[in-house]
Protein backbone atom coordinates (compact mmCIF):
# COMPACT_ATOMS: atom_id res chain seq x y z
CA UNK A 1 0.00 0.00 0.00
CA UNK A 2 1.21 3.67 -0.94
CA UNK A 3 1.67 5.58 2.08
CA UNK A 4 0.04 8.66 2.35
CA UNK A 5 2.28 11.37 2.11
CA UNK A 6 1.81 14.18 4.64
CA UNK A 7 5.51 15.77 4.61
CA UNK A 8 4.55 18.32 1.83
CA UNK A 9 6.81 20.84 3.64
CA UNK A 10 10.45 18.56 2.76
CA UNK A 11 9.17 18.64 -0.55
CA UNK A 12 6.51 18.65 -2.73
CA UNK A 13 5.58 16.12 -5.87
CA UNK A 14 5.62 17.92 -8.90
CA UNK A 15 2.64 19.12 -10.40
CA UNK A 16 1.09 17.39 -13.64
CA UNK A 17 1.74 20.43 -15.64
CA UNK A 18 4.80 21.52 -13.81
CA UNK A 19 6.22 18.09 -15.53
CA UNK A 20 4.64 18.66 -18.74
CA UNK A 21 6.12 21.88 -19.04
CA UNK A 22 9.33 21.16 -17.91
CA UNK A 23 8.98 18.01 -20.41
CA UNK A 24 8.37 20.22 -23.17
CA UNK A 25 10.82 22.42 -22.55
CA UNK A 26 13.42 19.60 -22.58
CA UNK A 27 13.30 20.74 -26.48
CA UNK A 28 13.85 24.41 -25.79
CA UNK A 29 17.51 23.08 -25.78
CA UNK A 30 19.16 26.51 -27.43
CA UNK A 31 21.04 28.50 -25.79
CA UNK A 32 18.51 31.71 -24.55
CA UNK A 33 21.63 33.85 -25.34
CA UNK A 34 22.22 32.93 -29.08
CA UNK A 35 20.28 34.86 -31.75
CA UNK A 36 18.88 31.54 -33.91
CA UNK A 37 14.96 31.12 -33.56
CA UNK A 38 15.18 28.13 -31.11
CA UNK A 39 17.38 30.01 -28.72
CA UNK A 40 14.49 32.67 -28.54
CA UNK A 41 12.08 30.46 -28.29
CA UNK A 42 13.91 29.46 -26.01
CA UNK A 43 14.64 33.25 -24.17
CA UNK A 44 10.88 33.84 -24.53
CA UNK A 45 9.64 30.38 -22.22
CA UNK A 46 12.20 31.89 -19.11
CA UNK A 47 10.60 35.68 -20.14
CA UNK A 48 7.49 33.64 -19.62
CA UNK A 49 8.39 32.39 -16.51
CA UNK A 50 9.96 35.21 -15.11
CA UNK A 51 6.78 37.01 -15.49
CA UNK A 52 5.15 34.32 -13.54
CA UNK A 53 7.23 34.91 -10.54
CA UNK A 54 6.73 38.34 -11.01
CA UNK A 55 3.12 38.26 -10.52
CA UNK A 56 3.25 35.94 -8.07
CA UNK A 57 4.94 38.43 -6.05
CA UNK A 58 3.52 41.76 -7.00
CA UNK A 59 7.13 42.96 -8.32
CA UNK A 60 8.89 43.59 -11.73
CA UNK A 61 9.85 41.09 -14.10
CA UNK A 62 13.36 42.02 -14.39
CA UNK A 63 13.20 41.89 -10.22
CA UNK A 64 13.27 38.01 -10.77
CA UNK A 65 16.37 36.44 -10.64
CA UNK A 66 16.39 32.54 -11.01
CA UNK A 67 19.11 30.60 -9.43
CA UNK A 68 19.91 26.81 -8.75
CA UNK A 69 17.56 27.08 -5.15
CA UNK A 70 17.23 28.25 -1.71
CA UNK A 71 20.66 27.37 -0.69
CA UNK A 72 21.90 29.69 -3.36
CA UNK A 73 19.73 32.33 -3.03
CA UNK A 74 19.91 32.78 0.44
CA UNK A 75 24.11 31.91 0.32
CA UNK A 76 23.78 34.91 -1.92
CA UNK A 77 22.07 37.46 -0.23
CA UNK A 78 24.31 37.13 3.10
CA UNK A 79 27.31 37.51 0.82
CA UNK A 80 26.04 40.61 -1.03
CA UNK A 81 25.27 42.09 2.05
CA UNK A 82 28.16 41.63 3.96
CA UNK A 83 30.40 42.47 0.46
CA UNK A 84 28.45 46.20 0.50
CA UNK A 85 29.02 46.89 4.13
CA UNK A 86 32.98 46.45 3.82
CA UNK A 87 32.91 49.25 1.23
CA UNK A 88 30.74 51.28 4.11
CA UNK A 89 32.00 51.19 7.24
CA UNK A 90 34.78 51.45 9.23
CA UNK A 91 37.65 48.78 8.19
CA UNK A 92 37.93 48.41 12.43
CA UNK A 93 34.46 47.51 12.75
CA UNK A 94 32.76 44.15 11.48
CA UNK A 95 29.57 44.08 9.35
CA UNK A 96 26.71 42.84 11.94
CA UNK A 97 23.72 40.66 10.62
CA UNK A 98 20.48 39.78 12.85
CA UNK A 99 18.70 36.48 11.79
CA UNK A 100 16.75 34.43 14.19
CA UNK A 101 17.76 30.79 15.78
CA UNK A 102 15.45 29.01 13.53
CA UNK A 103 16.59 29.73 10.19
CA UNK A 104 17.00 27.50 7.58
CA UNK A 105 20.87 25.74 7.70
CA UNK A 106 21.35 27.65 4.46
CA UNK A 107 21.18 31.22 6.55
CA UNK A 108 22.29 29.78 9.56
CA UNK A 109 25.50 27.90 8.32
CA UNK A 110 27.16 30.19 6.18
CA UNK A 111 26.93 33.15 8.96
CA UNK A 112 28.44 30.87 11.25
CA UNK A 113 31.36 29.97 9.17
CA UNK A 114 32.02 34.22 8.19
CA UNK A 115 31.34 34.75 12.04
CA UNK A 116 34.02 31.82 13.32
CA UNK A 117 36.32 33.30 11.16
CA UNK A 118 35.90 36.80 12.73
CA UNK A 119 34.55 38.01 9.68
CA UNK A 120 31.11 39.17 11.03
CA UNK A 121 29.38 39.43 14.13
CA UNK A 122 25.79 37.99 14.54
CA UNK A 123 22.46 38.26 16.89
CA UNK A 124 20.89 35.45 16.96
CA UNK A 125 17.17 36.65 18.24
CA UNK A 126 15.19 34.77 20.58
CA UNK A 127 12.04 32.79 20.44
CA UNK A 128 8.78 33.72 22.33
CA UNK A 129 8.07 30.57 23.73
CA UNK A 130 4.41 30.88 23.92
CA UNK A 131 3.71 32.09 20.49
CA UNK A 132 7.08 30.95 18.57
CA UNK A 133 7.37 34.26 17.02
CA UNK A 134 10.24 36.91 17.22
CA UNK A 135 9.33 40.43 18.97
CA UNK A 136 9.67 43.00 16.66
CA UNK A 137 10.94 45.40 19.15
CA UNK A 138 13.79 42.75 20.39
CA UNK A 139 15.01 43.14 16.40
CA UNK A 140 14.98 46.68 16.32
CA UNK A 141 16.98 47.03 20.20
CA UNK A 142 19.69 44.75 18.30
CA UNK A 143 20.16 46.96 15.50
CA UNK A 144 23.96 48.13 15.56
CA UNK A 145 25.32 51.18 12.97
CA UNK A 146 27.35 48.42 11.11
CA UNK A 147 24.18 46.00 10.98
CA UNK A 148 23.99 45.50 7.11
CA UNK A 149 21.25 42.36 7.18
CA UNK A 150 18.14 41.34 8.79
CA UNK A 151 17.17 37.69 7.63
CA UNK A 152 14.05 36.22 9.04
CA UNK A 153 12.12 33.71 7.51
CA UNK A 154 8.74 34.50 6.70
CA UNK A 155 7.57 30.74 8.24
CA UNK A 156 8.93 27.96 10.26
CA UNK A 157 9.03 24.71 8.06
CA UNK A 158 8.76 22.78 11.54
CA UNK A 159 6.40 24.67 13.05
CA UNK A 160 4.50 26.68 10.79
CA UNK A 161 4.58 29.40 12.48
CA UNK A 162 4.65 32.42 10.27
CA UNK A 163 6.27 35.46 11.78
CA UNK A 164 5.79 39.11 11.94
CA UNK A 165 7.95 40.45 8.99
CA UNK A 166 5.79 43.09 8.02
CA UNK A 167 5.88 44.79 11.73
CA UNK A 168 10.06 43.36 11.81
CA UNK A 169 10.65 45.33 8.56
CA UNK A 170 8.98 48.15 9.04
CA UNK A 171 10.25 49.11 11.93
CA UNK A 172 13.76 49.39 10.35
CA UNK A 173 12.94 50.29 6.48
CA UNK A 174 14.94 53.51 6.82
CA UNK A 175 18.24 52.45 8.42
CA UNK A 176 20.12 51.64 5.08
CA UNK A 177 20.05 48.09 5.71
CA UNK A 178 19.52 45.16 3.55
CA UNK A 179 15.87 43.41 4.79
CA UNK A 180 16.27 39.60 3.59
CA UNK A 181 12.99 36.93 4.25
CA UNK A 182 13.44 33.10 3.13
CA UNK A 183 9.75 32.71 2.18
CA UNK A 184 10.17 28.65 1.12
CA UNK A 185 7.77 27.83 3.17
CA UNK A 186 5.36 30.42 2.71
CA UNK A 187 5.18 30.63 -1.44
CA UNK A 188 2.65 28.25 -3.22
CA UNK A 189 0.03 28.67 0.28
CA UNK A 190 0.03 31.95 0.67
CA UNK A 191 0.08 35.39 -1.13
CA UNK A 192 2.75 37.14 -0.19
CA UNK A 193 3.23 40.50 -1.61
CA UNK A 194 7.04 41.72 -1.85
CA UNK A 195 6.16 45.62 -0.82
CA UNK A 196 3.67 44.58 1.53
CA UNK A 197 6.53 42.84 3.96
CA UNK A 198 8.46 45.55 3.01
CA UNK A 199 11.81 43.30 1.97
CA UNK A 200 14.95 44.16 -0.09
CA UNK A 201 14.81 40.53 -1.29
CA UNK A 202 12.77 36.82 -0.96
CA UNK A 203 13.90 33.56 -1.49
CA UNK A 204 12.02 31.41 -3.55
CA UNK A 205 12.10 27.19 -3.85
CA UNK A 206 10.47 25.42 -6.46
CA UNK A 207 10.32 22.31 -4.87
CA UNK A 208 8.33 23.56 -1.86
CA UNK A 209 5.21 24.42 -4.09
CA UNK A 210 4.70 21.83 -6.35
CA UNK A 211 7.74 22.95 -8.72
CA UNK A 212 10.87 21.38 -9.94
CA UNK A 213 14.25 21.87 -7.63
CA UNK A 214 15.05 25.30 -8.78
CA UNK A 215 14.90 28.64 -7.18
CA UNK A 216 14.55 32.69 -7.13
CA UNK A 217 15.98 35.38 -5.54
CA UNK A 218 13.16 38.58 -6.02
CA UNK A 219 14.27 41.65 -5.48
CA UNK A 220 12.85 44.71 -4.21
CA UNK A 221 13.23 47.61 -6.23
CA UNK A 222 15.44 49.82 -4.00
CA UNK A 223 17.81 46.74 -4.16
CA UNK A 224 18.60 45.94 -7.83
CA UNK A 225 21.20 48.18 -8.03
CA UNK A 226 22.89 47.06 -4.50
CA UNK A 227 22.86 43.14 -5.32
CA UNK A 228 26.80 42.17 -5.79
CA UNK A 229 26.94 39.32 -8.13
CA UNK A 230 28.50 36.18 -6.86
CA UNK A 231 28.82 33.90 -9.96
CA UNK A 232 30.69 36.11 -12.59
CA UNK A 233 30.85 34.86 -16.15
CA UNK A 234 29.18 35.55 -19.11
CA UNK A 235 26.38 38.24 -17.80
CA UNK A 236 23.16 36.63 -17.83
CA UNK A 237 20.23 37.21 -15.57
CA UNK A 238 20.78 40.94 -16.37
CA UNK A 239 24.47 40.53 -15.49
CA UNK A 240 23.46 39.42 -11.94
CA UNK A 241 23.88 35.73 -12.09
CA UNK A 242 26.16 34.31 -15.09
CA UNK A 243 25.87 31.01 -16.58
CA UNK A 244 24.17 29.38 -19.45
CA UNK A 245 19.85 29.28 -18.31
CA UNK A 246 18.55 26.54 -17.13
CA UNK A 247 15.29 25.93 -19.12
CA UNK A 248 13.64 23.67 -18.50
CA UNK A 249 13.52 24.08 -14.30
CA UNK A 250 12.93 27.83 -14.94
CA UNK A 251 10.12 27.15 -17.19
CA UNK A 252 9.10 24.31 -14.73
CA UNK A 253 8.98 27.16 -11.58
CA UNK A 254 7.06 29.45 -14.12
CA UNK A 255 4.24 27.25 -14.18
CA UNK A 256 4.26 26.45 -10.59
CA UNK A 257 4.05 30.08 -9.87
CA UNK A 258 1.34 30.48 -12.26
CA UNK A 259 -0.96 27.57 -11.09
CA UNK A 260 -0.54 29.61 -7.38
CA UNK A 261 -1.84 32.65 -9.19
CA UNK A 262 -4.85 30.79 -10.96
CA UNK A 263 -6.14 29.26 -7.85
CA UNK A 264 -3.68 30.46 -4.78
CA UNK A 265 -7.30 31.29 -2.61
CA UNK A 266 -8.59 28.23 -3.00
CA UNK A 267 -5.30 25.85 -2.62
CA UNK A 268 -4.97 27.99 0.41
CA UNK A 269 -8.57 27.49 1.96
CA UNK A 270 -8.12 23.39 0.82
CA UNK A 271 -5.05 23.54 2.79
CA UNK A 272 -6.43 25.02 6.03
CA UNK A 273 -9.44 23.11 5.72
CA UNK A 274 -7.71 19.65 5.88
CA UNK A 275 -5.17 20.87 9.15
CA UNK A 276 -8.17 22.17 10.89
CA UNK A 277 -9.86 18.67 9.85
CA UNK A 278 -6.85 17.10 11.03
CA UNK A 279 -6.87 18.75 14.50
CA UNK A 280 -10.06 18.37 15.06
CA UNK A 281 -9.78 14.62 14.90
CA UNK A 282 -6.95 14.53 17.00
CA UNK A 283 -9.41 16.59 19.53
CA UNK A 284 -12.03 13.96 19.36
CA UNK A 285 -10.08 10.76 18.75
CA UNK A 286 -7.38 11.23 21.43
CA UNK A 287 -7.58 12.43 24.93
CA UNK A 288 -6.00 16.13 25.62
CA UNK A 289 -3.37 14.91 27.98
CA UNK A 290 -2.24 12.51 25.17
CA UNK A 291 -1.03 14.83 22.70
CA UNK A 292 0.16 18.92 21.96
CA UNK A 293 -0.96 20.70 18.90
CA UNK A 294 1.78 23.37 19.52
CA UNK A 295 1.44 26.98 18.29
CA UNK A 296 -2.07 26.05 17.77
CA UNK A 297 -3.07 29.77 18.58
CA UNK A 298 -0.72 31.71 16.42
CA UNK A 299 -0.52 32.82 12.92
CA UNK A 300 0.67 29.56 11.24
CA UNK A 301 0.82 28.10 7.91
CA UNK A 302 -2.26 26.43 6.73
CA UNK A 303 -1.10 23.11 5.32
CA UNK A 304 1.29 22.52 9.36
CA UNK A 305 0.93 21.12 12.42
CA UNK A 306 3.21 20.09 14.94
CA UNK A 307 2.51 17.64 17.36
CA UNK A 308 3.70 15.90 20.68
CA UNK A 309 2.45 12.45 21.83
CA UNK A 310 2.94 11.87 25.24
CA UNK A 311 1.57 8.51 25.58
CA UNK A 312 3.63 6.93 22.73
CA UNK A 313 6.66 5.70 24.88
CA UNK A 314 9.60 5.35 22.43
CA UNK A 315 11.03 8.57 20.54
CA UNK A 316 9.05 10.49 17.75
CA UNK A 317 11.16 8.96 15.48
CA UNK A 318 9.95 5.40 16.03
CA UNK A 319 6.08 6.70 15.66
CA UNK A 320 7.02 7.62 12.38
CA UNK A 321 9.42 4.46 11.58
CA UNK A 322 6.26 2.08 12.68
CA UNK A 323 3.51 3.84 10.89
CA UNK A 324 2.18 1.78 8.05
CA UNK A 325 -0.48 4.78 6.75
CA UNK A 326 1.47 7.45 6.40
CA UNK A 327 4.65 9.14 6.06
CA UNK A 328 5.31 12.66 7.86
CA UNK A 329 8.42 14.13 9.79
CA UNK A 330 9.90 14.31 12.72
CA UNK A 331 11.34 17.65 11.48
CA UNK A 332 14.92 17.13 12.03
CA UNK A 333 17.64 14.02 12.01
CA UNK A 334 16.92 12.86 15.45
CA UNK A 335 17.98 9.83 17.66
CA UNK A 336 17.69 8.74 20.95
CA UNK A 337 19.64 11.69 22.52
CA UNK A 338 18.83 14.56 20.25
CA UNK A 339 15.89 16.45 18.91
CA UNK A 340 15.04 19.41 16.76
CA UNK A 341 17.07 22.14 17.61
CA UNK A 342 14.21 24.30 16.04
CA UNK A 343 11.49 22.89 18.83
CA UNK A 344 14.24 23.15 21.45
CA UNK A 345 14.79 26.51 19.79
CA UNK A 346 10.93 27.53 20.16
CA UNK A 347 10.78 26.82 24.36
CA UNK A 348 9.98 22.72 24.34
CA UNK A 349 11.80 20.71 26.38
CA UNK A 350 13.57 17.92 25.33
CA UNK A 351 10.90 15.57 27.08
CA UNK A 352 7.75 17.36 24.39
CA UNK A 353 9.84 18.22 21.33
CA UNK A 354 11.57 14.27 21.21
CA UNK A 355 7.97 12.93 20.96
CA UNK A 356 6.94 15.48 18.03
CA UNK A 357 5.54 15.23 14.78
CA UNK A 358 5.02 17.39 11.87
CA UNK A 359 2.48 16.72 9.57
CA UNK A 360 2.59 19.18 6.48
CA UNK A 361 -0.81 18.80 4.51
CA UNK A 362 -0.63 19.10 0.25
CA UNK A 363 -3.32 20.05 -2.07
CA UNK A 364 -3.65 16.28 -2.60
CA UNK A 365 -4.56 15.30 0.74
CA UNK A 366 -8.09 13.93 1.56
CA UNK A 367 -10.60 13.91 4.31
CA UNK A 368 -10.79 10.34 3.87
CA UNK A 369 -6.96 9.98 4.14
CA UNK A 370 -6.93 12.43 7.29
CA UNK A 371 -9.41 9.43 8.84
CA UNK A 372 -6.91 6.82 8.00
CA UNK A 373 -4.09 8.74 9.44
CA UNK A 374 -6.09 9.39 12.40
CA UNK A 375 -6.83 5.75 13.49
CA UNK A 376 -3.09 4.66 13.36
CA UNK A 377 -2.30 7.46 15.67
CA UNK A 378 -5.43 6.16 17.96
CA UNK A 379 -3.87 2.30 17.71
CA UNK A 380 -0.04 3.62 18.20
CA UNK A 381 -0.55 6.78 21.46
CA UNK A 382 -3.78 4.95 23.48
């Protein structure tokens, strides 16, 4: 029997005409820079595409800049930043960048390295432990004359938690520094609107919404001319990012962005409806000391939710191992003797976040499936 698949927030399957697109473009095989009539056929798919994204996120085409995936995009944006703020301050002071303790290892890894190497100096903000946000006001008491980057993901892929970039951002729009959000998790269920949280830049990931493993970094339009390149070469992607296109995963995100903008209120509604379902269940079905819905009261995303079982003795890990339904996540790499540094992260103690679950809800997913789910978690927590 096919499991059903309820970790939508690792990745997502690709969607029928994601595939067909990107299978079609498989033929697009000139090179979008050459001036024959199959290499702009082939310039005017990723024009397509780019226009797409664009809409997707209430910007300018030429805003769009596509890239391999998140780990670029975001590898980028730290390096850009901290590039600019050597040419701006002080050569005895070090650029400072504020990110939170539950970014993605693609923000969190890279600063580290830059920072153990006494490159850079980083705040690491806090978690509220009853609402997993960030305070805006704890950002803006961190902010340093030298801080050239805020980073802050627009939503936790564990927790689903979405924070409050709009209030973060604001706050600090007018200090000259570079306002970065990873919104992976976000794109493909929600709208998000590039001037409405007030960022210098998003990053985008295909793979997260039903799109092939490729990526976007969008820029804000009082950052285009800021953005230091860091793949030189041949000048494409309007001189930002150089190397020969990648058509057929940029066509592939084009359509994925453009299914979002056909029906994005409706996936979104689908997507709520089935984790509300979902928790409701769990309500009924189980007993209230059993099991956590955690966050439950906060602004999360609609297709997450995050769960401790107390009554299932072994570690997380093994309720997911012995399911026979469904697959989900435990949301990190976890053994006997370590959990998600996110959940420990958030405020849970070892003791609640070793016993959690994430289940991450797609547009596939089924009432009927949610019932299934629900009586193996009955059988394996009573």
């Amino acid at each position: 029997m096919t499991k059903i698949y309820l970790d939508n927030n690792a990745t997502t399957p690709l969607a029928p005409t994601v595939a067909a697109k990107i299978t079609e473009a498989l033929g697009f095989w000139a090179n979008p820079s050459s001036n024959n009539e199959n290499a702009k056929l082939a310039a005017s798919e990723i024009a397509e595409a780019r226009r797409n994204l664009a809409k997707l996120f209430n910007t300018r085409p030429d805003s769009v800049i596509f890239t391999s995936g998140g780990t670029e995009s975001n590898n980028w944006i730290i390096h850009s930043a901290i590039s600019r703020a050597k040419n701006r301050i002080s050569a005895a002071k070090k650029p400072h960048v504020i990110t939170s303790c539950i970014e993605h290892p693609s923000i969190l890894e890279p600063l580290k390295v830059r920072e153990e190497n006494g490159e850079i100096d980083v705040t690491y903000i806090a978690i509220n432990p009853q609402t997993g946000q960030i305070s805006p006001s704890t950002v803006l008491l961190a902010v340093r004359p030298e801080t050239c980057l805020v980073t802050i993901m627009l939503a936790n892929n564990e927790t689903g938690v979405i924070q409050p970039i709009r209030e973060i951002f604001r706050e600090i729009r007018q200090k000259s520094i570079i306002l970065h959000s990873d919104v992976a998790q976000g794109a493909g269920k929600l709208s998000i609107d590039l001037a409405d949280l007030q960022a210098d830049a998003i990053t985008v990931v295909g793979h997260k919404f039903y799109g092939p493993r490729s990526g976007a970094l969008v820029l804000g339009p009082e950052f285009e001319s800021d953005l230091e390149p860091m793949i030189y070469g041949g000048g494409q992607e309007m001189g930002r990012r150089s190397g020969t296109e990648n058509t057929p995963m940029i066509v592939g995100l084009g359509e994925a962005a453009r299914i979002f903008l056909a029906d994005g209120q409706q996936i979104e509604n689908h997507l709520r409806e089935i984790r509300d379902y979902f928790e409701q269940q769990l309500k009924i079905h189980l007993p209230t000391a059993a099991h956590l819905v955690h966050f439950q009261q906060s602004p999360r995303l609609p297709n997450t939710s995050s769960v401790a079982f107390f009554n299932y003795s072994p570690h997380s890990c093994d309720l997911v191992e012995r399911a026979q339904t469904f697959s989900a996540s435990t949301c990190a790499a976890c053994h006997k003797n370590e959990c998600s540094p996110v959940l420990i992260a958030c405020g849970l103690n070892f003791a609640t976040a070793s016993k959690t679950v994430r289940f991450s809800f797609g547009r596939q997913t089924k009432k009927s499936e949610i019932d299934t789910v629900i009586q193996e978690l009955v059988q394996l927590c009573m």
